[in-house]
C-alpha atoms as a PDB file:
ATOM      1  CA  UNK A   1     -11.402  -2.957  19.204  1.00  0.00           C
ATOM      2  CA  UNK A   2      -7.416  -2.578  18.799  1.00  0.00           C
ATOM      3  CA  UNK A   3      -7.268  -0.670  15.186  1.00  0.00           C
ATOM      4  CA  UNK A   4      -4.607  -0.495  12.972  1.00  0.00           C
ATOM      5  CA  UNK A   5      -3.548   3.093  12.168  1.00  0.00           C
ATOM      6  CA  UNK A   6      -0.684   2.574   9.704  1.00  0.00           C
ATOM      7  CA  UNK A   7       0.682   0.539   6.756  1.00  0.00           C
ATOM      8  CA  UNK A   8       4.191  -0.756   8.225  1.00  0.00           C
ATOM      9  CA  UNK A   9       6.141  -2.346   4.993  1.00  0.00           C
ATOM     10  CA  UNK A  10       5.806  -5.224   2.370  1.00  0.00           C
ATOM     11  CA  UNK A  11       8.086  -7.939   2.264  1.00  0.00           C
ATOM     12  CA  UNK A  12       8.738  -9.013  -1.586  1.00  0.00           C
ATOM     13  CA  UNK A  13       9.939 -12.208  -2.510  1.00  0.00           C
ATOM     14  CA  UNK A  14      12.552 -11.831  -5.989  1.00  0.00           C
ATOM     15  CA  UNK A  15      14.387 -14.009  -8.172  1.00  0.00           C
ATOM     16  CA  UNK A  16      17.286 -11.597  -8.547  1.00  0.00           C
ATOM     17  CA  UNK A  17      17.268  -9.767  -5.683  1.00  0.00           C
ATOM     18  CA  UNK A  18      20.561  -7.833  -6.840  1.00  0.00           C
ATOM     19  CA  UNK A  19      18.291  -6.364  -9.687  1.00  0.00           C
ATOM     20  CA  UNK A  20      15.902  -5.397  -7.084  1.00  0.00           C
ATOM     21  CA  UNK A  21      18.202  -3.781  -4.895  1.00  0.00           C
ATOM     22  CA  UNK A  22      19.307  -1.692  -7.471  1.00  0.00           C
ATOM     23  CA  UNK A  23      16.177  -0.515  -8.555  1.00  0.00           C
ATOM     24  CA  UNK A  24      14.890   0.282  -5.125  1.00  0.00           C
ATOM     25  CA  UNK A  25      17.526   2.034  -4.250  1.00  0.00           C
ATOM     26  CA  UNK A  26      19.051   4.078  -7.342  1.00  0.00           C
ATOM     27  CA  UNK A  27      15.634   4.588  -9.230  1.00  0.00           C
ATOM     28  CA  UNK A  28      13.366   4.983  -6.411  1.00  0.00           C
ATOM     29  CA  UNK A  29      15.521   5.961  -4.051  1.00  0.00           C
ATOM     30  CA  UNK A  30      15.275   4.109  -1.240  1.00  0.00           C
ATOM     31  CA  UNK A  31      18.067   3.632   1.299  1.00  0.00           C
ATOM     32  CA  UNK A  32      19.009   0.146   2.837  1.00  0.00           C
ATOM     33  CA  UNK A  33      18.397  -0.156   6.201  1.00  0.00           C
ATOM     34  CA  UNK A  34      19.742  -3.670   6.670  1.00  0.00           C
ATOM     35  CA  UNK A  35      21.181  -6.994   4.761  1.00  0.00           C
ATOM     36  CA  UNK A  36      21.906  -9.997   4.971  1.00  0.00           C
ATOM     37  CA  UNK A  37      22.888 -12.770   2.347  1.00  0.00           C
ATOM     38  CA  UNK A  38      19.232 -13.391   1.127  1.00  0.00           C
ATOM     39  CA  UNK A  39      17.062 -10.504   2.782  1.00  0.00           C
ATOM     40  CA  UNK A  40      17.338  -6.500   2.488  1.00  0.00           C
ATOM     41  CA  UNK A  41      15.378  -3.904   4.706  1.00  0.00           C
ATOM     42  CA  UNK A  42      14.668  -0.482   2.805  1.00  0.00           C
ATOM     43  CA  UNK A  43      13.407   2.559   4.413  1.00  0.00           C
ATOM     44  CA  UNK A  44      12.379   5.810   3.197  1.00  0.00           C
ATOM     45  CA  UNK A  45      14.577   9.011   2.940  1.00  0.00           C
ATOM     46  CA  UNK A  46      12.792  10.531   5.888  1.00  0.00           C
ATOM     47  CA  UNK A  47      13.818   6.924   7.888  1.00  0.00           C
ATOM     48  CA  UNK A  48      10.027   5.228   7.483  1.00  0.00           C
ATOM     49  CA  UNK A  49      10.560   0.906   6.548  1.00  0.00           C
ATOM     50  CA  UNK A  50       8.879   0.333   3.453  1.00  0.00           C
ATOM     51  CA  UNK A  51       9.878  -2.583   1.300  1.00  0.00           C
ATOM     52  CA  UNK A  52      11.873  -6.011   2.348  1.00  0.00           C
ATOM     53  CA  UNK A  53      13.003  -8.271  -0.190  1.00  0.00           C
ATOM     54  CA  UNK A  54      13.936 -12.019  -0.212  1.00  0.00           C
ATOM     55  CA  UNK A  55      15.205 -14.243  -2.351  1.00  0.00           C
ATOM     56  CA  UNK A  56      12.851 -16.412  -3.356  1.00  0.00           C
ATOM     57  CA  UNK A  57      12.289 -18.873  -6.707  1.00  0.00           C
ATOM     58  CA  UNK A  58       9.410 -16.405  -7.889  1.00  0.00           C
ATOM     59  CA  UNK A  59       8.196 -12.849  -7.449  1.00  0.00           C
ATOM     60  CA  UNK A  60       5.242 -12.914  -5.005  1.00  0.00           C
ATOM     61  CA  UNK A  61       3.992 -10.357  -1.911  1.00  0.00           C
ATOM     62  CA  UNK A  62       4.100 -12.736   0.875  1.00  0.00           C
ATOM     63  CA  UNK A  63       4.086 -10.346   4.019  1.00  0.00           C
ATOM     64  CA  UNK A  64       3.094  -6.598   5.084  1.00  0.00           C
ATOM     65  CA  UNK A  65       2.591  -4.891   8.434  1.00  0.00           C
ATOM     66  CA  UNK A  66       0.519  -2.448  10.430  1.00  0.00           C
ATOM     67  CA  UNK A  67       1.190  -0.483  13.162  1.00  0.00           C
ATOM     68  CA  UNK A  68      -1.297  -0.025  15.784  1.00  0.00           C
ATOM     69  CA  UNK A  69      -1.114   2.918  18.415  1.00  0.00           C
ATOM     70  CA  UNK A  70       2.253   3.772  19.420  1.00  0.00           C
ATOM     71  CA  UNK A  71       0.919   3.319  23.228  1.00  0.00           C
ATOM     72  CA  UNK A  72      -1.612   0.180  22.027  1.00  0.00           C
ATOM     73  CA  UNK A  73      -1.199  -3.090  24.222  1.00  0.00           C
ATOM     74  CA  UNK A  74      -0.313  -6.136  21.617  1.00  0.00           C
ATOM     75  CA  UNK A  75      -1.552  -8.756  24.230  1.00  0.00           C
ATOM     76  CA  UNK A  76      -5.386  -6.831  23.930  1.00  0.00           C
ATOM     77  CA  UNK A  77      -4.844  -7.005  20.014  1.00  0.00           C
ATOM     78  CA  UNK A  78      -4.248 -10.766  20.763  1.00  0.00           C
ATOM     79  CA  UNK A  79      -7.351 -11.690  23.289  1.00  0.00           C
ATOM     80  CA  UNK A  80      -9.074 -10.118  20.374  1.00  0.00           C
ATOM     81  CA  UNK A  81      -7.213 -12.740  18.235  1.00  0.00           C
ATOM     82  CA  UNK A  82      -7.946 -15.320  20.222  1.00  0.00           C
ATOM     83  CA  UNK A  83     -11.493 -14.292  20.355  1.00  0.00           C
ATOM     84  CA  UNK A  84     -12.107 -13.942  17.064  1.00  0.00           C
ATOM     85  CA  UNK A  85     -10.303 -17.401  16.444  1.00  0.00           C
ATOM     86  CA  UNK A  86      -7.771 -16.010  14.520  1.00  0.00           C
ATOM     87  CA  UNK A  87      -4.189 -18.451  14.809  1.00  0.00           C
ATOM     88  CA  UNK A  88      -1.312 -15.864  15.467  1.00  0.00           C
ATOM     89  CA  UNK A  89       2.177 -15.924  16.819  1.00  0.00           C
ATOM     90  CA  UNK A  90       4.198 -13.525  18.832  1.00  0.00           C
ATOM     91  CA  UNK A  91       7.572 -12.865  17.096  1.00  0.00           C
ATOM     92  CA  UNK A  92      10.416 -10.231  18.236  1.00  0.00           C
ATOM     93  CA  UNK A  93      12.826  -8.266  15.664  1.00  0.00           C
ATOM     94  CA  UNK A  94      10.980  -9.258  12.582  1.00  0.00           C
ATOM     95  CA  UNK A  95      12.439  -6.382  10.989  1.00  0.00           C
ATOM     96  CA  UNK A  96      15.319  -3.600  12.128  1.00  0.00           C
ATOM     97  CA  UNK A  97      13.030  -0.864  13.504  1.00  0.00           C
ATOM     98  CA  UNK A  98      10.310  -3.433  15.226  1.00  0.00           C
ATOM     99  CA  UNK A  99      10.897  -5.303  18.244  1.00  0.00           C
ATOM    100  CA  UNK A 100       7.586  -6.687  19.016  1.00  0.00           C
ATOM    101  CA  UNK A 101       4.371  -8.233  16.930  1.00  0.00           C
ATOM    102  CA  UNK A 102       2.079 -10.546  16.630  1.00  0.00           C
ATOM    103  CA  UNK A 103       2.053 -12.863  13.133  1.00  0.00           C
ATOM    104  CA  UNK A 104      -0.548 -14.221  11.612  1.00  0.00           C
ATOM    105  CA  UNK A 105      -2.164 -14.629   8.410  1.00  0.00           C
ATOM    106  CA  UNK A 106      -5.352 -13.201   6.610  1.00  0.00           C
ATOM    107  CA  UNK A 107      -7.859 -14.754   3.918  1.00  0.00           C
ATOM    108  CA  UNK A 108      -5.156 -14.833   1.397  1.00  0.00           C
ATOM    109  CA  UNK A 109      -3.025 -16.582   3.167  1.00  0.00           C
ATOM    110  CA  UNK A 110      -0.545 -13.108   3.336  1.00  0.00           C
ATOM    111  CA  UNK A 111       1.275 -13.154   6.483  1.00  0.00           C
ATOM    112  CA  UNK A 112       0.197  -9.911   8.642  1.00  0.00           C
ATOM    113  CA  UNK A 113       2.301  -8.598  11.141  1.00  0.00           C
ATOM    114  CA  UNK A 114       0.675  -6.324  13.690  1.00  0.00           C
ATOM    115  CA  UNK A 115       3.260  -4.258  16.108  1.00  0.00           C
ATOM    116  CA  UNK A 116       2.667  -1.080  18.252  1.00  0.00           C
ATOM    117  CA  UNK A 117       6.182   0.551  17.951  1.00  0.00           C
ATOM    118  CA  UNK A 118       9.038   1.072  15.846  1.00  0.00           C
ATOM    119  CA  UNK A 119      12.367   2.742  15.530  1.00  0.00           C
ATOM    120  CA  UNK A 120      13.084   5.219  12.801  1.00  0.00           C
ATOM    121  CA  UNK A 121      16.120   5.218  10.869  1.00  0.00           C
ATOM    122  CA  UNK A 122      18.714   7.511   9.413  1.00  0.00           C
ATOM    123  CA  UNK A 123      17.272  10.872   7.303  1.00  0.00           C
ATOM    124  CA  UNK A 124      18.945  10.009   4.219  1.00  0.00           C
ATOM    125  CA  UNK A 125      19.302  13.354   2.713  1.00  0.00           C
ATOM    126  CA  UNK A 126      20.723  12.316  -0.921  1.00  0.00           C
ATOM    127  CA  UNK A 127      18.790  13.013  -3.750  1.00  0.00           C
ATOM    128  CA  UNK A 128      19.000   9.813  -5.671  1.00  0.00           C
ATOM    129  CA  UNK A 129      15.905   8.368  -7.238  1.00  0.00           C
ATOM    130  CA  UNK A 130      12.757   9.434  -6.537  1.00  0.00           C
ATOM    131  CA  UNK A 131      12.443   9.139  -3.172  1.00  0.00           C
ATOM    132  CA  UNK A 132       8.811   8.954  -1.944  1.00  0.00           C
ATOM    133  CA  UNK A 133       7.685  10.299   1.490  1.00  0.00           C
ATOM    134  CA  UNK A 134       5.892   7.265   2.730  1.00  0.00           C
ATOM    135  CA  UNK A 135       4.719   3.794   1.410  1.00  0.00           C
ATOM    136  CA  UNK A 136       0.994   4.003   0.753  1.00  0.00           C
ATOM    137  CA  UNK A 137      -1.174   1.455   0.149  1.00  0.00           C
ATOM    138  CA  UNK A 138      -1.352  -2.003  -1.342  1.00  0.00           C
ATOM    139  CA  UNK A 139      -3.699  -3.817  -3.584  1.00  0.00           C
ATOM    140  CA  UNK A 140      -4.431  -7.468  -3.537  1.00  0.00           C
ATOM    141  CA  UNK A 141      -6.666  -9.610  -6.234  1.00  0.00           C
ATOM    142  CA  UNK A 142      -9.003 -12.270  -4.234  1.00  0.00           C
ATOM    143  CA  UNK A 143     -11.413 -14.582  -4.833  1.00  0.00           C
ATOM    144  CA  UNK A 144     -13.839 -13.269  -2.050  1.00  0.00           C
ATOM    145  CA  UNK A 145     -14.149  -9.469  -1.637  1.00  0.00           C
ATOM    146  CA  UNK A 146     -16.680  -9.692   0.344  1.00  0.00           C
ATOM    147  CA  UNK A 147     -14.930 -12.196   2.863  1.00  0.00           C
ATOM    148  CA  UNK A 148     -11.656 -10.275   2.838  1.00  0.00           C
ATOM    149  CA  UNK A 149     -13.221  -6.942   3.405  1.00  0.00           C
ATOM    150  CA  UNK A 150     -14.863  -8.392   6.453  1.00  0.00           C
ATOM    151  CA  UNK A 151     -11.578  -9.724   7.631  1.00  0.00           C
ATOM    152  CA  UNK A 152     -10.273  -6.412   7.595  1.00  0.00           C
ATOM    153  CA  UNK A 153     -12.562  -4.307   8.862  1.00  0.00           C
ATOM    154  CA  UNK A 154     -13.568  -7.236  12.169  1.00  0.00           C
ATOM    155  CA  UNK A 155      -9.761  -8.178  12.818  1.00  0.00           C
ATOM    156  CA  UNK A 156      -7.745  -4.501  11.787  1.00  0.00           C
ATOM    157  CA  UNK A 157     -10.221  -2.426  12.298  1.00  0.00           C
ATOM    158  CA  UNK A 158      -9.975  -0.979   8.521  1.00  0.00           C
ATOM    159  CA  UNK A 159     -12.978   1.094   7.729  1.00  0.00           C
ATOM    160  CA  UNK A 160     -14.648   0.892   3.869  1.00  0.00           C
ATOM    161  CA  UNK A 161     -14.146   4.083   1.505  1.00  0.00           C
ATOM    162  CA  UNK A 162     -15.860   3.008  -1.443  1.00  0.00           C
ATOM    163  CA  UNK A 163     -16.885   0.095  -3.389  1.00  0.00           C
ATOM    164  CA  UNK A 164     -16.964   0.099  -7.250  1.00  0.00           C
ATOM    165  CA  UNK A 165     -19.930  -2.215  -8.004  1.00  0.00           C
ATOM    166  CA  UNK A 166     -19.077  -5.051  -6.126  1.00  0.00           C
ATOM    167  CA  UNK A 167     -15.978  -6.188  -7.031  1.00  0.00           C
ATOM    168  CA  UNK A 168     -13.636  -3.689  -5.927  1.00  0.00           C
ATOM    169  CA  UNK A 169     -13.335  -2.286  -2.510  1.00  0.00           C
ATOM    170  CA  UNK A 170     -10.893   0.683  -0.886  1.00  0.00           C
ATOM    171  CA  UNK A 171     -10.201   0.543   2.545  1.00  0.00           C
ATOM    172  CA  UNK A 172      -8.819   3.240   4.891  1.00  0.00           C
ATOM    173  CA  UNK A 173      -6.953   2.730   8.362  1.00  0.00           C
ATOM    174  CA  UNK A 174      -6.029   6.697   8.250  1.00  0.00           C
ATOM    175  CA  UNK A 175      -6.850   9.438   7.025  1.00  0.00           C
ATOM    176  CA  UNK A 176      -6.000   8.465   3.728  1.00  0.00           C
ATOM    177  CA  UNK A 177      -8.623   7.203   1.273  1.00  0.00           C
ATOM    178  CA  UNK A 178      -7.434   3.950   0.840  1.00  0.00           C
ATOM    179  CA  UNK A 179      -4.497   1.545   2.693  1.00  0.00           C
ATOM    180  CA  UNK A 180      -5.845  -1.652   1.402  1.00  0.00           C
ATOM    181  CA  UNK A 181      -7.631  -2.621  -2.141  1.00  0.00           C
ATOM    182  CA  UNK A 182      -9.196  -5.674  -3.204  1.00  0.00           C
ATOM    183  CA  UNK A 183     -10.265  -6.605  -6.369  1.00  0.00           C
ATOM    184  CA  UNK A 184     -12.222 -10.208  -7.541  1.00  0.00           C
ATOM    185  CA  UNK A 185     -10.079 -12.120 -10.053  1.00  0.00           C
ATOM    186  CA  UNK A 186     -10.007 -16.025 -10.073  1.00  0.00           C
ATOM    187  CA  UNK A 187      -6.120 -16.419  -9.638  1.00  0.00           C
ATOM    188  CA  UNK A 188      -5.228 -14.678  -6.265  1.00  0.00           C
ATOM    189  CA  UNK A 189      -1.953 -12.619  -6.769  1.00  0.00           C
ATOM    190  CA  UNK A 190      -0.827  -9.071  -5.445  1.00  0.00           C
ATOM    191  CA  UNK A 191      -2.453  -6.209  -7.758  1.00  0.00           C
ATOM    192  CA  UNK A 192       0.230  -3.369  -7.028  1.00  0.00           C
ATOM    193  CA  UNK A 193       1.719  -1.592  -4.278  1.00  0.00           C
ATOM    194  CA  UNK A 194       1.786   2.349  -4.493  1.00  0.00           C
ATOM    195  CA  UNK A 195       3.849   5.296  -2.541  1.00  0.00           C
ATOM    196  CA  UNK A 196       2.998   8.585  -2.177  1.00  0.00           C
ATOM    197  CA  UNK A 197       5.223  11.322  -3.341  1.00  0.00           C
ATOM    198  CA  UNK A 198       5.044  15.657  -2.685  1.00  0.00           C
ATOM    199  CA  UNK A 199       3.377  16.996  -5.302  1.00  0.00           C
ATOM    200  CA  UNK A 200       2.279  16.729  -8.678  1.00  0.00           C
ATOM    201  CA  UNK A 201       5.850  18.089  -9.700  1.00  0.00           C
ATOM    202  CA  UNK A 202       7.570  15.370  -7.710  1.00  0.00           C
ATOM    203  CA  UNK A 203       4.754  13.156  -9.744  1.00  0.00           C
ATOM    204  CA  UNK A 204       6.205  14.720 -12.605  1.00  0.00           C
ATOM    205  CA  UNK A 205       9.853  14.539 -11.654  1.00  0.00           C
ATOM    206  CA  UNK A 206       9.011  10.572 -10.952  1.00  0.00           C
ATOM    207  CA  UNK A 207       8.047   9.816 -14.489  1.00  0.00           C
ATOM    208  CA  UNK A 208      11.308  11.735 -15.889  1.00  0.00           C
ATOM    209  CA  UNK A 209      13.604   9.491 -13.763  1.00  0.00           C
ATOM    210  CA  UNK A 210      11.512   6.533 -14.738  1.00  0.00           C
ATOM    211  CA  UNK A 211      12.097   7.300 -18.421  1.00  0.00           C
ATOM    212  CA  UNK A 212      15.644   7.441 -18.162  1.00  0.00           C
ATOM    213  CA  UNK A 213      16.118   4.456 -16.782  1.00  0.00           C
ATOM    214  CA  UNK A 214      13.942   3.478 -19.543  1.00  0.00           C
ATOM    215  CA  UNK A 215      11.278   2.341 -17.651  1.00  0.00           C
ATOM    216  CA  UNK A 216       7.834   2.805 -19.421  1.00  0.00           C
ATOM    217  CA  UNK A 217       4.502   3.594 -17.833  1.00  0.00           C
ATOM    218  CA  UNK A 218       2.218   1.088 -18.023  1.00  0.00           C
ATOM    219  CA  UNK A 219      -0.948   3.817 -16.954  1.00  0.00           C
ATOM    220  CA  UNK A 220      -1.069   7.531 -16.251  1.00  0.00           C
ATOM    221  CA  UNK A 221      -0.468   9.916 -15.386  1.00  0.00           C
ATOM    222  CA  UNK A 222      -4.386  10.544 -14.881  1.00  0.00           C
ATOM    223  CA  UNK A 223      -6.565  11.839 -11.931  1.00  0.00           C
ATOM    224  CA  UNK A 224      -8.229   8.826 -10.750  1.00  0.00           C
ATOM    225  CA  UNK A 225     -12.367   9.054  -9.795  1.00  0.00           C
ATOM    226  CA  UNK A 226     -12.717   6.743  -6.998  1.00  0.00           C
ATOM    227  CA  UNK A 227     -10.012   8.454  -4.311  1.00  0.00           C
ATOM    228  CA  UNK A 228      -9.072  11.259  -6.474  1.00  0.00           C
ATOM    229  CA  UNK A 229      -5.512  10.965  -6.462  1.00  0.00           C
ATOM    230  CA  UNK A 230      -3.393  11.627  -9.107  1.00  0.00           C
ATOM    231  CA  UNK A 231      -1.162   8.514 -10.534  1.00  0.00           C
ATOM    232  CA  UNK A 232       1.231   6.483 -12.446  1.00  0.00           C
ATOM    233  CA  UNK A 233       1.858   3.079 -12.931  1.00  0.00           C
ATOM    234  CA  UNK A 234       4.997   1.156 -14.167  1.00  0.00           C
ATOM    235  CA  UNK A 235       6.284  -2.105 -13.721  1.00  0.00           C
ATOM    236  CA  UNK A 236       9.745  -3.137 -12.016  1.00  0.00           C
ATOM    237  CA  UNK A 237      11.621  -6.122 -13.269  1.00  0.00           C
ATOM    238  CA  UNK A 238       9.701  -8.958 -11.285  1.00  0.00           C
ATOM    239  CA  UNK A 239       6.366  -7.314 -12.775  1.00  0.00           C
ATOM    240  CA  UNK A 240       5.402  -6.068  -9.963  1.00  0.00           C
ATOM    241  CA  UNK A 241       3.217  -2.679 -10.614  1.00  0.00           C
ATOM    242  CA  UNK A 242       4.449  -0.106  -8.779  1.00  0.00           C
ATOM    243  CA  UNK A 243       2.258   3.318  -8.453  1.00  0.00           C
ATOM    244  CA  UNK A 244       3.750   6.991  -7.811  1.00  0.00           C
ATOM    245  CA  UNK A 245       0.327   9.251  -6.678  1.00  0.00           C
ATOM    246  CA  UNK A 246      -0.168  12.236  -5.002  1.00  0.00           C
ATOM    247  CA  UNK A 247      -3.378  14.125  -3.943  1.00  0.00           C
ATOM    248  CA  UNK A 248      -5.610  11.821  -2.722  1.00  0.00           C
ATOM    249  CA  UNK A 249      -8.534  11.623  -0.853  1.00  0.00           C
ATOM    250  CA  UNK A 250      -8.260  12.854   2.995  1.00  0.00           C
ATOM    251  CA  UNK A 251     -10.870  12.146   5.634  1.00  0.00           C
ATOM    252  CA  UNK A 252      -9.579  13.912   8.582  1.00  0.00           C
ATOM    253  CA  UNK A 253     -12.399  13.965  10.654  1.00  0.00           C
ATOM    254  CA  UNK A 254     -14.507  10.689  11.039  1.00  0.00           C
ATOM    255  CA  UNK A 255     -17.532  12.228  12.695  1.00  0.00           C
ATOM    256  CA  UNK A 256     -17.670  14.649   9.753  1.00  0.00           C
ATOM    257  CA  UNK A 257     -18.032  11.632   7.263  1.00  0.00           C
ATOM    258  CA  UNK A 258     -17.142  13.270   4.482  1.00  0.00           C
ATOM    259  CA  UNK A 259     -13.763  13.757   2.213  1.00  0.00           C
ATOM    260  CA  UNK A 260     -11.865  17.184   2.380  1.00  0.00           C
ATOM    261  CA  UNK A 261     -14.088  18.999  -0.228  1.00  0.00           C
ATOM    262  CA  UNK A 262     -11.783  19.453  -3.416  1.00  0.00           C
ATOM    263  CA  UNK A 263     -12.506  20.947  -7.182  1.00  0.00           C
ATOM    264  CA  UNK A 264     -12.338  18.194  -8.882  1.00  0.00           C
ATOM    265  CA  UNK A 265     -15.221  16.160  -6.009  1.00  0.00           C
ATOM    266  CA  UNK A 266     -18.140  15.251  -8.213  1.00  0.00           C
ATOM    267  CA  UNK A 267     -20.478  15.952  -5.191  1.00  0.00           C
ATOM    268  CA  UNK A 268     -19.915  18.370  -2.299  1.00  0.00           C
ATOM    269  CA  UNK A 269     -19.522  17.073   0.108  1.00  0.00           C
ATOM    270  CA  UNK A 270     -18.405  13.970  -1.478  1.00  0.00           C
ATOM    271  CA  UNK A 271     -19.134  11.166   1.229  1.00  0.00           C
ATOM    272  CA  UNK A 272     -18.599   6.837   0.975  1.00  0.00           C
ATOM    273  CA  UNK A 273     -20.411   5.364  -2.001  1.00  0.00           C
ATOM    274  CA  UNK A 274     -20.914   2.485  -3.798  1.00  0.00           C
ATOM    275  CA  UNK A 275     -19.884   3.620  -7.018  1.00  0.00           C
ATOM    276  CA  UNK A 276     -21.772   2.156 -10.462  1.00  0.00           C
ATOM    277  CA  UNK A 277     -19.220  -0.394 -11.996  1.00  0.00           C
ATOM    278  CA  UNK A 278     -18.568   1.406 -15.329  1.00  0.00           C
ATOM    279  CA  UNK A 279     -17.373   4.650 -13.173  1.00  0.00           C
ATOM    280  CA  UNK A 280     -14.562   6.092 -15.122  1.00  0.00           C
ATOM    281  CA  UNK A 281     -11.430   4.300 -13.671  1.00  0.00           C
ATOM    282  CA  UNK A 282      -9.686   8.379 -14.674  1.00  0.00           C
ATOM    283  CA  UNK A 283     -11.269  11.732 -14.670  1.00  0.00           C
ATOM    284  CA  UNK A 284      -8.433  12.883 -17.029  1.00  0.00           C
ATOM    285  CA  UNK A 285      -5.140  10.905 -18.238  1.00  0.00           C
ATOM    286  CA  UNK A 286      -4.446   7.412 -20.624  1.00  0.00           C
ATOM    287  CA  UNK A 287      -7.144   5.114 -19.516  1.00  0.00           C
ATOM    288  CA  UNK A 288      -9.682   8.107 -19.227  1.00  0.00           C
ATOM    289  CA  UNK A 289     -12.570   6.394 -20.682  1.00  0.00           C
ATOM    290  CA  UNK A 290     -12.022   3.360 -19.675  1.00  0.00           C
ATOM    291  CA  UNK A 291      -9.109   0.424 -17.975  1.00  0.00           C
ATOM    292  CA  UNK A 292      -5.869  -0.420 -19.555  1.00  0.00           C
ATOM    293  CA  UNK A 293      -4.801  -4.521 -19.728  1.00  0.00           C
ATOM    294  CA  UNK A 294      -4.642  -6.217 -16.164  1.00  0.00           C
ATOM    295  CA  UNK A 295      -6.616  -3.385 -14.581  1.00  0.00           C
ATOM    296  CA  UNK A 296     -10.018  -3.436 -13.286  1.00  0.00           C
END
């Protein structure tokens, strides 16, 4: 099986994309890679993609990559395709840094765009915003867990973290605890997309700039149970939920099976579960004993 190891970027469609611009640039501090009159490529500070917008009537999530290996062969990603009967395209410079993937489009009807390499950009060494070191992970409400979850794991390759009861699932295509969530509600819709910053006093520093920009949290921070990491939630103008975290859940070492043991684990080693569904969505933090509106 051809596996994805990476989460590429998310295409956004906005209303105002103006508005969007500026807060993905000057309050997160992302740097614009590329624009045209109704699409904008942002990258990282360290030169990573992350987020493309387009204008659009409404705010929606209607596209997000994955790299596979650098040295993996997209036409054996496609016989698996093809195999699996899976309807896919092959596309060239769908963004700035990738010249090469295959299209297609998963359970939800998201377009997925698979490539094996891609160019980094400019180290933007500014220190506008807050400036994340990578785009982490990105959580979807569907329907079907179950049949999304398979999709994932048969077609991508994504391998399941943990379940809480069965409604909510985290999967990993790293090390990292979770790439991709998914979460049963009856109206389909993206859940949030999250980016991983330093350290707790970046986490900290992220909240600051959010406040002056007068941007409330809408959860956190806390120490979440289920992955560990510690997190903050606020909305942008489209309502999109954005998440700052840091300190989450590593597997390093498949074989081993287990998380890197931390203080906070409530079992060492602390392996893939099915957690009980009234788990503590925080081990510390607003929302501690309990959810907050809109989350499960």
């Amino acid at each position: 099986m051809v596996e994805v190891h990476r989460l590429g970027y998310a295409n956004l469609v906005t209303p105002d994309i103006e508005k969007q611009v500026d807060y993905w640039t000057r309050v997160i501090g992302l740097q614009i890679i590329d624009r045209s009159v109704n699409q904008v490529f942002l990258a990282t500070k360290l030169g990573l993609e992350a987020i493309a917008l387009e204008q659009g009537a409404a705010s929606h999530l209607n596209r997000i990559s994955f790299q596979i290996r650098p040295d993996g062969d997209l036409s054996e990603f496609a016989a698996a395709l093809r195999r699996k009967g899976v309807k896919y395209e092959r596309r060239t410079d769908i963004s700035p840094g990738i010249a090469d993937a295959l299209v297609f489009r998963d359970p939800a009807d998201v377009q997925i765009e698979v490539f094996a390499q891609c160019r980094f950009h400019a180290h933007d060494k500014s220190d506008a915003g807050i400036s994340p070191v990578k785009f982490g992970h990105v959580a979807y409400r569907v329907r079907d867990v179950q049949n999304h979850a398979a999709f994932y794991s048969e077609v991508l390759g994504f391998r399941t973290s943990d379940w809480i009861g069965d409604h909510f699932i985290f999967m990993r295509c790293g090390v990292d605890h979770h790439t991709v969530n998914f979460v049963r509600y009856e109206t389909p819709a993206l859940h949030h997309i999250a980016f991983e910053v330093k350290d707790w006093g970046e986490l900290q520093r992220a909240c600051e700039i959010l406040a002056k920009n007068n941007i409330q949290l809408v959860w956190g921070p806390l120490r979440h149970v289920v992955g560990h990491n510690i997190a903050a939630y606020h909305r942008n103008a489209d309502d999109v939920r954005v998440e700052m975290f840091c300190e989450m859940d590593m597997m390093k070492d498949e074989a081993l099976g287990y998380w890197e043991p931390r203080p906070w684990h409530e079992e060492i080693p602390l392996r893939p579960k099915n957690w009980p569904k009234d788990t503590w969505r925080s081990a510390w933090g607003f929302g501690s004993f309990g959810t907050f509106p809109g989350y499960p």
